[in-house]
C-alpha atoms as a PDB file:
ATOM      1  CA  UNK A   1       0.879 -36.670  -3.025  1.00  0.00           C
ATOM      2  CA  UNK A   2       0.072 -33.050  -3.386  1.00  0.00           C
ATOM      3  CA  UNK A   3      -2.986 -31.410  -2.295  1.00  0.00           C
ATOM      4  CA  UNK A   4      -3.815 -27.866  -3.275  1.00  0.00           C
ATOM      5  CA  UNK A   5      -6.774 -26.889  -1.090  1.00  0.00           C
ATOM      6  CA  UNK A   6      -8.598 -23.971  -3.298  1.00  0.00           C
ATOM      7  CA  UNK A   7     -10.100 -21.237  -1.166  1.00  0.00           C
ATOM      8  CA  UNK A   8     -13.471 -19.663  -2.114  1.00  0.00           C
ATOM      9  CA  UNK A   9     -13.550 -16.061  -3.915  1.00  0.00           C
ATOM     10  CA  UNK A  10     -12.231 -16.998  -7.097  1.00  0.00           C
ATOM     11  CA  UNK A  11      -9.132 -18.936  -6.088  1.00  0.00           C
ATOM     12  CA  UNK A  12      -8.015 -15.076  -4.193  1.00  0.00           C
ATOM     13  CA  UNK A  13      -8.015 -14.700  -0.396  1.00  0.00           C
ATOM     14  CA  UNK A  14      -9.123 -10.941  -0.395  1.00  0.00           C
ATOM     15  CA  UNK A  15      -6.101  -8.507   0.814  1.00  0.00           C
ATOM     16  CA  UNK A  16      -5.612  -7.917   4.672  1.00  0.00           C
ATOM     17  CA  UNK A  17      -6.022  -4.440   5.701  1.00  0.00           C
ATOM     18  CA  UNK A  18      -2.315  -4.214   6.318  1.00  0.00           C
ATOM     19  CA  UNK A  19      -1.802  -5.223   3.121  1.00  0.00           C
ATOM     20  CA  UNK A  20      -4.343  -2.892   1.602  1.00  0.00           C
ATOM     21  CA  UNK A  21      -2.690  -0.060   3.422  1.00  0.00           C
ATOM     22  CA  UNK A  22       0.672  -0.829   1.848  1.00  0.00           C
ATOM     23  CA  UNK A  23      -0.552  -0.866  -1.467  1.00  0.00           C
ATOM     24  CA  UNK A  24      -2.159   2.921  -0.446  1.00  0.00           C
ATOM     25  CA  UNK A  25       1.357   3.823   0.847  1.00  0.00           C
ATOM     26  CA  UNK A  26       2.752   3.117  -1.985  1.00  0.00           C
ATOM     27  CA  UNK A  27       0.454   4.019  -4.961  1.00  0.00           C
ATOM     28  CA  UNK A  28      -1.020   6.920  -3.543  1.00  0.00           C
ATOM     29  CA  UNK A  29       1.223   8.354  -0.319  1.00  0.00           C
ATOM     30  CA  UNK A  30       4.851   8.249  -2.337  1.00  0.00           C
ATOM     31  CA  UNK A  31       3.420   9.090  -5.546  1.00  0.00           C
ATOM     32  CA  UNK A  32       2.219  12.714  -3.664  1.00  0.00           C
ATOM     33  CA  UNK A  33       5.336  12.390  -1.963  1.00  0.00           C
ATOM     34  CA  UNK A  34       3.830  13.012   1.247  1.00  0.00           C
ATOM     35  CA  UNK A  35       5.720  13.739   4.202  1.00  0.00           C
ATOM     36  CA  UNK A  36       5.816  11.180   7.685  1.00  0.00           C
ATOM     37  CA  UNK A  37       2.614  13.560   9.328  1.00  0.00           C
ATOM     38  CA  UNK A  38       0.487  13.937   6.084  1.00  0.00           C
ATOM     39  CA  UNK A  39       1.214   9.777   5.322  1.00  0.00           C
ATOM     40  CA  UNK A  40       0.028   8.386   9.094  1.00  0.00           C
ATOM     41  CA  UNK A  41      -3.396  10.597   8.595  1.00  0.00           C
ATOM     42  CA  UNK A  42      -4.391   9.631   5.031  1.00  0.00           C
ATOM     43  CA  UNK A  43      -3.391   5.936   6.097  1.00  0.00           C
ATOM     44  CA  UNK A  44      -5.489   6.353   8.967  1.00  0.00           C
ATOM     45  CA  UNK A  45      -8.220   7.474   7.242  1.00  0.00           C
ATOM     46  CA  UNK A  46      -7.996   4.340   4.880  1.00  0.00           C
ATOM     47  CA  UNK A  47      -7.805   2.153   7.920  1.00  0.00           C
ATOM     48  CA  UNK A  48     -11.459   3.172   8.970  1.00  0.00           C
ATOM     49  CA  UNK A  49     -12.374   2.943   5.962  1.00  0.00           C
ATOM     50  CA  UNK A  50     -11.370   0.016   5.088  1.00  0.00           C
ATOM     51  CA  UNK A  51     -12.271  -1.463   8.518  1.00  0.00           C
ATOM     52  CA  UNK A  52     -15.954  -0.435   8.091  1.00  0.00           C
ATOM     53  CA  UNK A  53     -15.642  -1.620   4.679  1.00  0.00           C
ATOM     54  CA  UNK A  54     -14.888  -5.336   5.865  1.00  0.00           C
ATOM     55  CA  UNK A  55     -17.834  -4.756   8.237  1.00  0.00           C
ATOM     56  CA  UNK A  56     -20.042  -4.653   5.016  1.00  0.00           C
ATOM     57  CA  UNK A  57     -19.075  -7.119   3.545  1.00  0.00           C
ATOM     58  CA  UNK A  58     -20.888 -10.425   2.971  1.00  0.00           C
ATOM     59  CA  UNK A  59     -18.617 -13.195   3.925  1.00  0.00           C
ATOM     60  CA  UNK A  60     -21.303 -15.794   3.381  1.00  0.00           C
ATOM     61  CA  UNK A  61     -21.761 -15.482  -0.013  1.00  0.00           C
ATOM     62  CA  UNK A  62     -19.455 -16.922  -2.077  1.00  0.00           C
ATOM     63  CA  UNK A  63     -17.554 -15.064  -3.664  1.00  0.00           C
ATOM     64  CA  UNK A  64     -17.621 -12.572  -0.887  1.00  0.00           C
ATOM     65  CA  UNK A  65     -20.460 -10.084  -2.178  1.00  0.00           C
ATOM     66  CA  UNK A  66     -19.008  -6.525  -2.222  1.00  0.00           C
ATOM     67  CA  UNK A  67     -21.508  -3.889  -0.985  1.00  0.00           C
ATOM     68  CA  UNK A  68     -23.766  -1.835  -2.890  1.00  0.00           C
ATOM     69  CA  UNK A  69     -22.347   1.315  -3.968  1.00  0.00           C
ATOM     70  CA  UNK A  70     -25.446   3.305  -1.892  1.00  0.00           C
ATOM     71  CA  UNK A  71     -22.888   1.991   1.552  1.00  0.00           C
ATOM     72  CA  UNK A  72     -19.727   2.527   0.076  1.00  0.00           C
ATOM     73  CA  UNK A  73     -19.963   6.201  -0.857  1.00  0.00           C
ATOM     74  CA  UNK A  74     -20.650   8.100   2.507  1.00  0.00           C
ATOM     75  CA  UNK A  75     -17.970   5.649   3.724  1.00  0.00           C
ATOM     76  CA  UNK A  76     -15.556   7.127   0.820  1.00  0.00           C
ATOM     77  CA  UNK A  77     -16.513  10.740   1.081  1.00  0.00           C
ATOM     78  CA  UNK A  78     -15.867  10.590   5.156  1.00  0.00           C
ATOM     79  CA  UNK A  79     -12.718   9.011   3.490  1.00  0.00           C
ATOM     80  CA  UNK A  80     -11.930  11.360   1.079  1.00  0.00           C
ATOM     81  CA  UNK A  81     -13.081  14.647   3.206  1.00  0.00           C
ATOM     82  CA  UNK A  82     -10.212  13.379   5.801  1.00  0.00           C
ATOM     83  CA  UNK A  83      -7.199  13.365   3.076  1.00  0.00           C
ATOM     84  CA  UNK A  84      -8.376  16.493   1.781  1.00  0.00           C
ATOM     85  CA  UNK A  85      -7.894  17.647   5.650  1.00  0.00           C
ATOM     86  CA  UNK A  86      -4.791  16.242   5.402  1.00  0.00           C
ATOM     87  CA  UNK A  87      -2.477  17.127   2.618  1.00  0.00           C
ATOM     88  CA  UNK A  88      -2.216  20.514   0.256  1.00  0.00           C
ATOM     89  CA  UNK A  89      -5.109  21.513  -1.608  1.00  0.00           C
ATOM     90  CA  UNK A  90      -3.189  21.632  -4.828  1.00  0.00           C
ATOM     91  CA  UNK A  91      -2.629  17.948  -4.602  1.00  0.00           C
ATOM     92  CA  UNK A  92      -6.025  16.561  -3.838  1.00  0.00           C
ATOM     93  CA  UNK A  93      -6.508  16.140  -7.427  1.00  0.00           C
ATOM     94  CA  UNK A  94      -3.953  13.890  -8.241  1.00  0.00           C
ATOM     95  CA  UNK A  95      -5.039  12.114  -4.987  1.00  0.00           C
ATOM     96  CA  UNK A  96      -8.902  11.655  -5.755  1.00  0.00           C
ATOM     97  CA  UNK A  97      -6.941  10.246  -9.802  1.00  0.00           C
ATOM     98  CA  UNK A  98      -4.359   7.493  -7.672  1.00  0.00           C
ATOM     99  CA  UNK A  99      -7.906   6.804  -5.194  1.00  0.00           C
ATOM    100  CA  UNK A 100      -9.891   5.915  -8.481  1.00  0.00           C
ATOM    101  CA  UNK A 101      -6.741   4.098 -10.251  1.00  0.00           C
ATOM    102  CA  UNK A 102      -6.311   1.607  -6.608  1.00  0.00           C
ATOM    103  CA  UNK A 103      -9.923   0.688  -6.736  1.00  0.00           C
ATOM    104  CA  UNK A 104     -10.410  -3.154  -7.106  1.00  0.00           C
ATOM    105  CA  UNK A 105     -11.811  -3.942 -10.477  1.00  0.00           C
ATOM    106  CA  UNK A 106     -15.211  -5.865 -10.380  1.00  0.00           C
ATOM    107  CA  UNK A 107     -18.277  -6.312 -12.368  1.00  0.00           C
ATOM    108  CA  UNK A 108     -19.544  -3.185 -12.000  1.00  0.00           C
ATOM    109  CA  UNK A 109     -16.510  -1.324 -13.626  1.00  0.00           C
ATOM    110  CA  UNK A 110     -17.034   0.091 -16.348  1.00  0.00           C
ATOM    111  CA  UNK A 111     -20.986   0.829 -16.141  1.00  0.00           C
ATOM    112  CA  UNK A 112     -22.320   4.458 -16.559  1.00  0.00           C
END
């Protein structure tokens, strides 16, 4: 007998934050081609932010509710205002492009 025990949120177990900060590493750090310095402070930036993300989350819904945009964008401009700190001007703008093209597709993409 096999027994497949299906987890809540859609059959997917959201991403840890370690995962979550590999996927930044590698679709946004080595694509700018960061160097070890610039990579440690825009992955420590995602680690708040992602932290305080979790924090806003509502596990009890199921799925997991995501939070309304209203919480999520001072969390991404303190975010976003720390990478800028962090890596050459000239790049940010390829950065804030790889941010938007990471961002986990729900419902609400696509809306004006």
């Amino acid at each position: 007998n096999i027994c497949f025990s299906q987890p809540g949120y859609g059959g997917m177990k959201p991403p840890s934050i370690e995962e979550r900060l590999k996927m930044v590493d590698k679709e946004i750090c080595q694509p700018l081609k960061l160097d070890k310095s610039q990579t440690e402070k825009v992955s420590a930036a995602f680690k708040e932010f992602f932290v305080e993300m979790d924090k806003l989350v509502n596990k009890n819904a199921n799925p997991p509710a995501r939070p309304e945009k209203s919480k999520i964008d001072p969390l991404a401009k303190t975010r976003d205002e720390k990478v800028k700190q962090a890596i050459p001007a000239a790049l940010y703008p390829k950065y804030l492009e790889l941010e938007k093209a990471t961002r986990p597709k729900g419902p609400e993409e696509g809306r004006p």
